[in-house]
Protein backbone atom coordinates (compact mmCIF):
# COMPACT_ATOMS: atom_id res chain seq x y z
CA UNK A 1 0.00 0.00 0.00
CA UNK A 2 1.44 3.20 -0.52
CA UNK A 3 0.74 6.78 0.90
CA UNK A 4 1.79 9.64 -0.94
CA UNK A 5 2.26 12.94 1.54
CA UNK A 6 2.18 16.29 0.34
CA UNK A 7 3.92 18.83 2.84
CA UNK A 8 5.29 21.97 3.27
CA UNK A 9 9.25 21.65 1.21
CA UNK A 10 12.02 23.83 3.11
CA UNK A 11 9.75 24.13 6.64
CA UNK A 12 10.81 22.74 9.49
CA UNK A 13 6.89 22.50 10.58
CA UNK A 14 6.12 20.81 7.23
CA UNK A 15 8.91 18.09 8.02
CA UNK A 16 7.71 17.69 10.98
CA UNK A 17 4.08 17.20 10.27
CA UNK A 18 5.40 14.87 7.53
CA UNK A 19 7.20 12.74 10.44
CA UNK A 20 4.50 12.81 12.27
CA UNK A 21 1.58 11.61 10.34
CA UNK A 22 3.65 9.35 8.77
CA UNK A 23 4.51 7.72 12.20
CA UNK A 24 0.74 8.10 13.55
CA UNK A 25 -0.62 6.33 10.22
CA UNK A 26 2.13 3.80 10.37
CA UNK A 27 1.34 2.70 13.75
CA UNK A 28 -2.58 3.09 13.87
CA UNK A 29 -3.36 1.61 10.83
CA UNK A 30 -0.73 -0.11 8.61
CA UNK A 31 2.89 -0.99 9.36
CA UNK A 32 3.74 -2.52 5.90
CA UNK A 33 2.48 1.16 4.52
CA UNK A 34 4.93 2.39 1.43
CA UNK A 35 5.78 6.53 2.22
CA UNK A 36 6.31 8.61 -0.54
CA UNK A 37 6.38 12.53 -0.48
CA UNK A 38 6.41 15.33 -2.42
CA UNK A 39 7.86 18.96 -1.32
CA UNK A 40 5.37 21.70 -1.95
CA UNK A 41 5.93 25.08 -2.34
CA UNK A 42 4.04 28.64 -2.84
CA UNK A 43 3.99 29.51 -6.35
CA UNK A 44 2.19 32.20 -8.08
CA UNK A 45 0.49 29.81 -10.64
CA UNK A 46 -0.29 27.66 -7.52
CA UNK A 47 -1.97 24.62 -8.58
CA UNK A 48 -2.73 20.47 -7.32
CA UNK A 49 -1.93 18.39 -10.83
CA UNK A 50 -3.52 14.85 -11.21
CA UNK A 51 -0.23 13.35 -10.79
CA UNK A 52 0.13 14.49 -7.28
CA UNK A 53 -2.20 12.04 -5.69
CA UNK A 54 -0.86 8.79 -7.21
CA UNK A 55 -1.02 6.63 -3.59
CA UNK A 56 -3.52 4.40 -2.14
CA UNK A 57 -4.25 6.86 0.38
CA UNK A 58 -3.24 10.69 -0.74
CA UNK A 59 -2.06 13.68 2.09
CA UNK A 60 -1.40 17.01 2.85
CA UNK A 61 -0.08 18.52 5.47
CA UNK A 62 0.91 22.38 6.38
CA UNK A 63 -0.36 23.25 3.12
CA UNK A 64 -3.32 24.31 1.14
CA UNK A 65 -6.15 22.55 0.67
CA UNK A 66 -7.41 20.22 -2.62
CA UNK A 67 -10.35 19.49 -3.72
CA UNK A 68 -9.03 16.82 -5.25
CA UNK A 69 -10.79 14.05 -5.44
CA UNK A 70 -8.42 10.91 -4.30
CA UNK A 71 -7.29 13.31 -1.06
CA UNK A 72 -8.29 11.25 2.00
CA UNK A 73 -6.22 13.34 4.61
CA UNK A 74 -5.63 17.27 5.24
CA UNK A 75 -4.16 19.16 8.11
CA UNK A 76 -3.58 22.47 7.94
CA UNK A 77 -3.68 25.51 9.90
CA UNK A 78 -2.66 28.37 8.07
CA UNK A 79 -5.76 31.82 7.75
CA UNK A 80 -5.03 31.11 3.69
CA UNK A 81 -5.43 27.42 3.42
CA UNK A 82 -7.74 28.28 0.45
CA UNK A 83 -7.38 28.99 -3.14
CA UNK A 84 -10.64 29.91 -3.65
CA UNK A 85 -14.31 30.55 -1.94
CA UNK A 86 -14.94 27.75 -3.74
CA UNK A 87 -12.47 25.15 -2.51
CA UNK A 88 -13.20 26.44 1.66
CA UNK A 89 -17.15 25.28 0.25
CA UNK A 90 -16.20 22.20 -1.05
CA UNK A 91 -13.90 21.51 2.13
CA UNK A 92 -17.09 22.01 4.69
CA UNK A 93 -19.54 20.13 2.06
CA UNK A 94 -16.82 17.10 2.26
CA UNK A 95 -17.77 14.09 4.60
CA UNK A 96 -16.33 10.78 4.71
CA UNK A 97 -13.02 12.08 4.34
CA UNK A 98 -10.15 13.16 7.65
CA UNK A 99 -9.69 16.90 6.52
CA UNK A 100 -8.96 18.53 9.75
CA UNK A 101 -8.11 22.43 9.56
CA UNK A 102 -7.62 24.99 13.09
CA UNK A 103 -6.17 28.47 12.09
CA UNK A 104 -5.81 29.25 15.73
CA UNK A 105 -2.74 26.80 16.29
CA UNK A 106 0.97 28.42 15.68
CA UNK A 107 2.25 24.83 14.18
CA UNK A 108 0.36 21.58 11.97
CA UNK A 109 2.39 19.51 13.74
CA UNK A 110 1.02 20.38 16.79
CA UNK A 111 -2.24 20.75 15.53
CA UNK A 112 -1.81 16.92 13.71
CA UNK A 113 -0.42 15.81 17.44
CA UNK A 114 -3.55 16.94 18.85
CA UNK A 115 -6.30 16.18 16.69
CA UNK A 116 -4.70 12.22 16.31
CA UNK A 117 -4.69 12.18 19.93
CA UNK A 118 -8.92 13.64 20.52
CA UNK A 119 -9.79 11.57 17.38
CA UNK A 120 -8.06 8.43 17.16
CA UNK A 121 -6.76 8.19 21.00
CA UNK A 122 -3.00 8.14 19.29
CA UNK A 123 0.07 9.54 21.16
CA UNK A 124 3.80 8.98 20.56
CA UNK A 125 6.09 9.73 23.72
CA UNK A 126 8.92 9.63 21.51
CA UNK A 127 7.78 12.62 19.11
CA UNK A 128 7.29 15.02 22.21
CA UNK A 129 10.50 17.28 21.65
CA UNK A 130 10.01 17.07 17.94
CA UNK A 131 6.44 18.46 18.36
CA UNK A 132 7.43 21.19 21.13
CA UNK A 133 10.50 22.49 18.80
CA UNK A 134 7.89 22.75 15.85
CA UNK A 135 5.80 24.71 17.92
CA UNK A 136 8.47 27.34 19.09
CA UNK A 137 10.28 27.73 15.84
CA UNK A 138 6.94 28.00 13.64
CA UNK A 139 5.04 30.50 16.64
CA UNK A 140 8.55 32.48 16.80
CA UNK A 141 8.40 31.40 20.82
CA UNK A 142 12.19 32.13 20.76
CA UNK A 143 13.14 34.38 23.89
CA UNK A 144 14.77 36.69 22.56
CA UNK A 145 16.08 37.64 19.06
CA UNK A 146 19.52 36.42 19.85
CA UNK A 147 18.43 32.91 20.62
CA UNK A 148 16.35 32.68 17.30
CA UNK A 149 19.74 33.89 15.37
CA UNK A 150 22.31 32.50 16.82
CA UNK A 151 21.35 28.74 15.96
CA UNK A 152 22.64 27.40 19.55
CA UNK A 153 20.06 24.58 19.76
CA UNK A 154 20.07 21.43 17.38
CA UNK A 155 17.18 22.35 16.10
CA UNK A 156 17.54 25.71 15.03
CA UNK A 157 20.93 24.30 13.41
CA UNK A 158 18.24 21.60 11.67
CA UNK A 159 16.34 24.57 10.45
CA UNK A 160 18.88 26.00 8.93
CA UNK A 161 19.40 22.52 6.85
CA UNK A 162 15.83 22.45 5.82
CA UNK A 163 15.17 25.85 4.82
CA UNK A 164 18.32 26.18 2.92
CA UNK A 165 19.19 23.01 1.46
CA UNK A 166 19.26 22.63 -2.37
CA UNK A 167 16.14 20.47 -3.62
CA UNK A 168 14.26 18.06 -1.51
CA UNK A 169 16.15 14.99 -0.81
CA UNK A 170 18.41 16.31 2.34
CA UNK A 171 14.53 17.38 3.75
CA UNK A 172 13.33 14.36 2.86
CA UNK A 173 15.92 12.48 4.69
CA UNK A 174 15.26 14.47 7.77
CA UNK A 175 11.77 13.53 7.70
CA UNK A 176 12.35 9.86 8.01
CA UNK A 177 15.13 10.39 10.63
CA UNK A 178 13.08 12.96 12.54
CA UNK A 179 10.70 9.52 13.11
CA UNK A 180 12.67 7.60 15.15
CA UNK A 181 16.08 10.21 16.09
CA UNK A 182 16.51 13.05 18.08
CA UNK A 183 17.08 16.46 16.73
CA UNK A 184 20.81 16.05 18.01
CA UNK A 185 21.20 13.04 16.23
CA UNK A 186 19.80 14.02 13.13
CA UNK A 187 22.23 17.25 13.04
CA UNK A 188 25.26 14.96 14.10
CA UNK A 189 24.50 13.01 11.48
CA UNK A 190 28.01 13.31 9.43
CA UNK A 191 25.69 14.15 5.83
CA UNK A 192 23.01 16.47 7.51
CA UNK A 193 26.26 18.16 9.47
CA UNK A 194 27.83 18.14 5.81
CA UNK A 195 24.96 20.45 4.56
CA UNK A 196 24.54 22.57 7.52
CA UNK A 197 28.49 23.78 7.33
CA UNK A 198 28.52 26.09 4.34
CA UNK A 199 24.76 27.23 5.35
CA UNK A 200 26.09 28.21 8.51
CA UNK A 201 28.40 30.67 6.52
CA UNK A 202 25.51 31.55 4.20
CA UNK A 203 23.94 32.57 7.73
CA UNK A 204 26.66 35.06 8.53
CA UNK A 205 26.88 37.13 5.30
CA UNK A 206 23.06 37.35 5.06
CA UNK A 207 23.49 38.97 8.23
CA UNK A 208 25.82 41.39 7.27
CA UNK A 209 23.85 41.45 3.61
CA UNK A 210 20.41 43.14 5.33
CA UNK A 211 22.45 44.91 8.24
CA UNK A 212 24.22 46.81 4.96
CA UNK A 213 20.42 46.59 2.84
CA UNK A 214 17.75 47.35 5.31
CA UNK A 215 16.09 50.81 6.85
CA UNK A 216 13.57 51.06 8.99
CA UNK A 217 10.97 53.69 8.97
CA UNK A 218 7.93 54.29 11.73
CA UNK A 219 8.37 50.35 12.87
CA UNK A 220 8.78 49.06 9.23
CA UNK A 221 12.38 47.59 8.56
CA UNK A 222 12.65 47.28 4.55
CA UNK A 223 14.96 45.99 2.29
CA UNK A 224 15.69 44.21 -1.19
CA UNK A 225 17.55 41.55 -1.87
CA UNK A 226 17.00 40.99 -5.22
CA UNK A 227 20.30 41.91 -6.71
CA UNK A 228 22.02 40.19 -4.74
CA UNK A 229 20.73 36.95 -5.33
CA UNK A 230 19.67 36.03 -1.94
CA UNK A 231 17.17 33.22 -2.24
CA UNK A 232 16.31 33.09 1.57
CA UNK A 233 17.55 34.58 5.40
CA UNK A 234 16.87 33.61 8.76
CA UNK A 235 13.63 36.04 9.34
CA UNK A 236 14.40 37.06 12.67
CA UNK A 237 17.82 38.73 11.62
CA UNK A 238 15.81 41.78 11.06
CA UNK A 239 14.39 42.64 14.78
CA UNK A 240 18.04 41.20 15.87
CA UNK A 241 20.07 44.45 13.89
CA UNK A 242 17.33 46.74 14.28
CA UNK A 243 15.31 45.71 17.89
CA UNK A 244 12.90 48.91 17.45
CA UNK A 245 11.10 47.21 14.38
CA UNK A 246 7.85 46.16 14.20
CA UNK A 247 7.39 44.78 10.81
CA UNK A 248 9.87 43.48 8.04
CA UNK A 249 8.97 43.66 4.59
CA UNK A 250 11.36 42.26 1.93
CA UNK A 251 11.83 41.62 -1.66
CA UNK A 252 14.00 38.56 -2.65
CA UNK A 253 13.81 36.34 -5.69
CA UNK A 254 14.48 32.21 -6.39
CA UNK A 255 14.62 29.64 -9.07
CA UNK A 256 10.68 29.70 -9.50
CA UNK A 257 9.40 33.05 -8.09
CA UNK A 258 9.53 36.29 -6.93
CA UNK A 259 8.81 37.03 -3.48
CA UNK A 260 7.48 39.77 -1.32
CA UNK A 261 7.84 38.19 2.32
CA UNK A 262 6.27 40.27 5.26
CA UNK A 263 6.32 39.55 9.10
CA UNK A 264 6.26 40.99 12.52
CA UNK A 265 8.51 40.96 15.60
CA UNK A 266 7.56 38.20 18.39
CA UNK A 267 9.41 41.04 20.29
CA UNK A 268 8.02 43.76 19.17
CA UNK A 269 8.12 47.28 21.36
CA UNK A 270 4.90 48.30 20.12
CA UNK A 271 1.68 46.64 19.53
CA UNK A 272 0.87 44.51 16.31
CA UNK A 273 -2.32 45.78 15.30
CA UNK A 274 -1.97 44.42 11.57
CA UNK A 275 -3.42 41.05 10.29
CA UNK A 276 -0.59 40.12 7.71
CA UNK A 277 -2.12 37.73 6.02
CA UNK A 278 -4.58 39.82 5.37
CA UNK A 279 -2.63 41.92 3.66
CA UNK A 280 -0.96 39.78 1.70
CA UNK A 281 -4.39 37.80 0.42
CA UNK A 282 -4.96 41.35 -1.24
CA UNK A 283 -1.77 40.59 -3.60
CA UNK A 284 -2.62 36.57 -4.33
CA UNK A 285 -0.40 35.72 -1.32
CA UNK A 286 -1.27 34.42 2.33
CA UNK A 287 -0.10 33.14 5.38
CA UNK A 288 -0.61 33.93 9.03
CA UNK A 289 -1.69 37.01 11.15
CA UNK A 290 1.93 37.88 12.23
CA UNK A 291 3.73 36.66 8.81
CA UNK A 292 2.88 36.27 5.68
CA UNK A 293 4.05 36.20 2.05
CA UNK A 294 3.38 37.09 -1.50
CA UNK A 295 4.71 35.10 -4.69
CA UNK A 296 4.64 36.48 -8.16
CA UNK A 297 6.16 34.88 -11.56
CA UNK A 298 9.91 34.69 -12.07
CA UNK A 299 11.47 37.91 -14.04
CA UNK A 300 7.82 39.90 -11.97
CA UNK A 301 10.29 41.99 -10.04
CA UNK A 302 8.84 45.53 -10.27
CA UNK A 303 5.32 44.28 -9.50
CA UNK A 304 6.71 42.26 -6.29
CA UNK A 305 8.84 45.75 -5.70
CA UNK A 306 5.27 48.04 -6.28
CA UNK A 307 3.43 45.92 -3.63
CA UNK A 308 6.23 45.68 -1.39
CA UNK A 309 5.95 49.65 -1.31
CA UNK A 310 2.70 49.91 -0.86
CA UNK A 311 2.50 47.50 2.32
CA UNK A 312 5.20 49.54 4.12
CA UNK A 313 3.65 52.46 3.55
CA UNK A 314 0.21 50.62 4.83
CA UNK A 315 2.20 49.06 7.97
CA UNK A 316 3.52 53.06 8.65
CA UNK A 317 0.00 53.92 9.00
């Protein structure tokens, strides 16, 4: 039998809602069960092709919904889990089917660890620490902005791997080692430790990339990394160089889109009065009330750079 999971690529909270459900399906309901997953991504054509759902039994997890119709499982818990009016209809008309989805939670991993436990009486001692790190590094329930930065812990050092890591094989590696190793183990791991080294120094001259880049304005650090070829940065390096920020707004650009990425400080001064996800549904994009994001085409760097500029000016407001 196989089961194909769909998850969130490059995100430590997608990995580790992969690990989880794989584990929880494994051991409630077939051992022998073959895993195969695909890394998904926010695109600016977004779209769920045929091919996708080629398993037995077909899942998602941390990402949007499908209305496809050989999906048997969905968690999700992100304010823009939808595509469309029409796919959040189809998604309360839908019966028969485990589609579970909680906005309110800061990670799907901890949302999946919950809902398997109230609905199929399902708990995993071992998963515990892998389930409380996906809640603190996908609610930003760092300390400080030094801790989130610095990459002390194993698995900030692991998050590092996954968001950063060419392609999806080194994430999908993690996921099967995050089922049955620690995070310590994983990142000792001589190929994982391999892949973290040169990311590490990645980490460092992104640092001193935005401290030379960004400006804040009236709470709103800005800057654009789109010359510079900067595909992605830790997100809390912003509030680290500049602590009186309230929002970040960025422009950056990758191998399949363009990307306006906005978010908020967990330690923000001042209150944060703006839903961001909001926002960014206004531009095609979503996310969360505290961060969100916004992809456009490849080569669509002046429209990215137009709506970048007008959500500072909106978050100066």
């Amino acid at each position: 039998m196989k089961v194909r999971v769909l998850y969130h690529d490059h995100c430590f909270d997608g990995a580790a809602s992969a690990a989880l459900f794989t584990q929880f399906y494994t051991d409630k309901f077939n051992t022998n069960a073959e895993f195969a997953y695909t890394g998904m991504a926010h695109k600016a054509d977004q779209l769920f092709e045929d091919n996708l759902f080629d398993g037995d039994e077909n899942a998602i997890v941390d990402f949007k919904y499908s209305p496809h119709p050989n999906l048997t499982w969905w968690f999700d818990h992100h304010q823009s889990a939808f595509l469309s009016p029409q796919d959040a209809e189809h998604y309360k008309a839908t019966v028969g089917k485990h589609f579970f989805f909680d906005p309110t939670y800061r990670s799907c991993t901890k949302f999946i660890a919950d809902t398997v436990r109230e609905k199929f009486g399902y708990q995993n001692q071992s998963l515990v620490d892998l389930i409380r790190w996906a809640d603190i590094i996908d609610g930003a329930q760092y300390k400080s902005a030094e801790e989130a930065v610095g990459l002390g812990s194993a698995a900030m050092k692991l998050t590092s791997v996954i968001e950063g890591s060419k392609g999806s094989g080194t994430v999908q590696k993690i996921i099967g080692m995050m089922r049955h190793q620690s995070l310590d183990q994983i990142i000792a791991d001589p190929e994982i430790e391999q892949v973290f080294r040169p990311l590490y120094e990645r980490h460092l001259t992104s640092l001193d990339l935005i401290r030379q880049r960004a400006a804040t304005n009236d709470g709103v650090i800005f800057f654009d990394l789109v010359d510079d070829g900067v595909e992605g940065y830790n997100k809390f390096i912003p509030y680290y160089l500049f602590p009186q920020g309230t929002y970040t707004v960025s422009v950056s650009v990758s191998s399949f889109r363009t990307k306006v990425s906005v978010g908020s400080s967990p330690w923000a001064q001042k209150p944060v009065v703006h839903n961001l996800a909001t926002i960014c549904e206004r531009y095609g994009g979503g996310g969360h009330s505290k961060v969100g994001a916004i992809s456009f085409p490849i080569g669509a760097v002046e429209q990215a750079r137009k709506a970048a500029a007008e959500i500072v000016q909106e978050l100066q407001s």
